[in-house]
Protein backbone atom coordinates (compact mmCIF):
# COMPACT_ATOMS: atom_id res chain seq x y z
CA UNK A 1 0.00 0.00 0.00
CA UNK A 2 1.44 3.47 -0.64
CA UNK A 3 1.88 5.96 1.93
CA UNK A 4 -1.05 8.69 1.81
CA UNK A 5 -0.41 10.38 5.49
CA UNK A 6 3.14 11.78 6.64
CA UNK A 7 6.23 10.49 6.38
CA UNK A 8 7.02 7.94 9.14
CA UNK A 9 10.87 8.71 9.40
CA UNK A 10 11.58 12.68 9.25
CA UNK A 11 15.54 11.94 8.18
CA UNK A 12 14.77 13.11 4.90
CA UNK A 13 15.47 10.19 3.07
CA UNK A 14 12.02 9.65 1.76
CA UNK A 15 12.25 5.70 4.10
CA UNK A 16 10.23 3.10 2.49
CA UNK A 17 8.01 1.42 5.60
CA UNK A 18 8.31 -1.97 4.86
CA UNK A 19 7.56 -5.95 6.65
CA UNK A 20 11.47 -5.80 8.12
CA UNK A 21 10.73 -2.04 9.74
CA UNK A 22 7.57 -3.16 11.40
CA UNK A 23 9.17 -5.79 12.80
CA UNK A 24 11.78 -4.99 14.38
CA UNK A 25 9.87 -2.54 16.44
CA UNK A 26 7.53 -5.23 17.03
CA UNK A 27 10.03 -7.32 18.50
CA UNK A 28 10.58 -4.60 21.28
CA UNK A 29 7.32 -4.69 22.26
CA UNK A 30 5.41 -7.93 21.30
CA UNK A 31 5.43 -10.25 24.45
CA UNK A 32 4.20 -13.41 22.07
CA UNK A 33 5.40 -13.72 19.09
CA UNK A 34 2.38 -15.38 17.50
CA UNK A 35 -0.35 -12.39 18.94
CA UNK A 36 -0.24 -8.73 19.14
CA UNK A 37 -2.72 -7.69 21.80
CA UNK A 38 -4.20 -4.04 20.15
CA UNK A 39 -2.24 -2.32 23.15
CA UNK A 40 0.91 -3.88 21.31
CA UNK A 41 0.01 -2.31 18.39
CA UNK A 42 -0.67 1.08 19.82
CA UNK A 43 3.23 0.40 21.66
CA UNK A 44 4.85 -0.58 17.78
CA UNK A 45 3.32 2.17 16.04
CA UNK A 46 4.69 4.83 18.72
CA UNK A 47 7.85 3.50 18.64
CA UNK A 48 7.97 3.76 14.96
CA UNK A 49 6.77 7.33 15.12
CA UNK A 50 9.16 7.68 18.24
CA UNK A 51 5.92 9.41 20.55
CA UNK A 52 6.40 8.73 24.24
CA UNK A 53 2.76 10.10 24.57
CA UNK A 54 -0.17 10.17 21.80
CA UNK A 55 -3.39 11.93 21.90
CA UNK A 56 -6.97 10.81 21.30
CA UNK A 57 -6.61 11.22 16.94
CA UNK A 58 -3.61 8.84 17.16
CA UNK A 59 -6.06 6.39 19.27
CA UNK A 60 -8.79 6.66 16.75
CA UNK A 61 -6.57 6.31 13.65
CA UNK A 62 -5.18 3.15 14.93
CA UNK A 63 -8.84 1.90 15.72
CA UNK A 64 -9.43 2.99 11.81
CA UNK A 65 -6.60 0.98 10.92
CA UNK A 66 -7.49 -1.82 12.89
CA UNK A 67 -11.18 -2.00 11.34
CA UNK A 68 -9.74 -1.69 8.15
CA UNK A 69 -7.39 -4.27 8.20
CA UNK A 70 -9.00 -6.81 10.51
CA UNK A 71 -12.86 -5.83 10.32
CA UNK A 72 -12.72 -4.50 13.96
CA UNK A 73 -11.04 -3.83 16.82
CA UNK A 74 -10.03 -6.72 19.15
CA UNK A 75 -8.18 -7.83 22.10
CA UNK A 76 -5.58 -9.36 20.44
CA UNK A 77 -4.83 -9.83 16.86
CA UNK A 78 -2.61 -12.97 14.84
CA UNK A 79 1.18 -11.42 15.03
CA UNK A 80 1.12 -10.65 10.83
CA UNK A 81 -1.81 -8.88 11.30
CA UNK A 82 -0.99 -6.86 13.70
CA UNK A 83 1.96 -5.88 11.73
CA UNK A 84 -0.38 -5.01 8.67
CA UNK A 85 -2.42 -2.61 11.24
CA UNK A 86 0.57 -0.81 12.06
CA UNK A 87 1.54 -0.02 8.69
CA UNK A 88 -1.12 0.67 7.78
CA UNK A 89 -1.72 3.29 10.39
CA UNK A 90 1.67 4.26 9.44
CA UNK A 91 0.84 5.13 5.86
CA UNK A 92 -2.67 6.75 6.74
CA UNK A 93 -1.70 8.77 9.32
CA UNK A 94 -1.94 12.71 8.90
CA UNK A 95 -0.83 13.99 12.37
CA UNK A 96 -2.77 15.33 15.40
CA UNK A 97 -6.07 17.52 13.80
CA UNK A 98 -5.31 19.80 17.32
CA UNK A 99 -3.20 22.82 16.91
CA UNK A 100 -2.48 21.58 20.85
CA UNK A 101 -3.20 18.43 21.47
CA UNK A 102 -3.77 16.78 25.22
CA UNK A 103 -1.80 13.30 25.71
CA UNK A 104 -4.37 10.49 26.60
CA UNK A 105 -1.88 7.69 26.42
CA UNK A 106 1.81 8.20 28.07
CA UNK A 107 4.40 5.59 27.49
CA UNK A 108 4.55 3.12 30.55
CA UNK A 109 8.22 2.78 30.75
């Protein structure tokens, strides 16, 4: 799927988000590798954006991207798709709609 949101990586090398990207971040965060509960997903995709703390629209886009890719939201999701929902939030995702935006999710590290 192409990208149609903002660029994941802001290096300026124009990174193609691919399988291996996901993954890896995955692999930081996944605690079984054959699930990814949808709080794992939310955890992969901010590491991949690099938020410590995400706001209600970042919530809601990964519920889009959830629906779209799986038909809902769930508990838990198999491991590849969870990795399809967070690329695919990845290459939907347009930024916060809030000129200032309240955190409803801080990282629990």
């Amino acid at each position: 799927m192409p990208s149609h949101g903002i660029e994941w990586c802001d290096c300026g090398q124009h990174h193609i988000l691919d399988r291996d990207t996901v993954l890896h971040m995955a692999n930081g965060v996944v605690q079984y590798p054959e699930w990814m509960t949808h709080e794992e997903v939310i955890d992969t995709a901010m590491d991949l954006w690099n938020y410590i703390a995400v706001c209600k629209f970042f919530l809601m886009a990964i519920r889009a991207s959830a629906i779209a890719v799986n038909g809902r939201q769930s508990p838990k999701y198999p491991f590849e798709r969870g990795l399809e929902i967070v690329a695919h939030f990845s290459k939907t995702w347009q930024g916060c709609p809030e000129e200032i935006c309240t955190s409803v999710r801080d990282r629990e590290n």
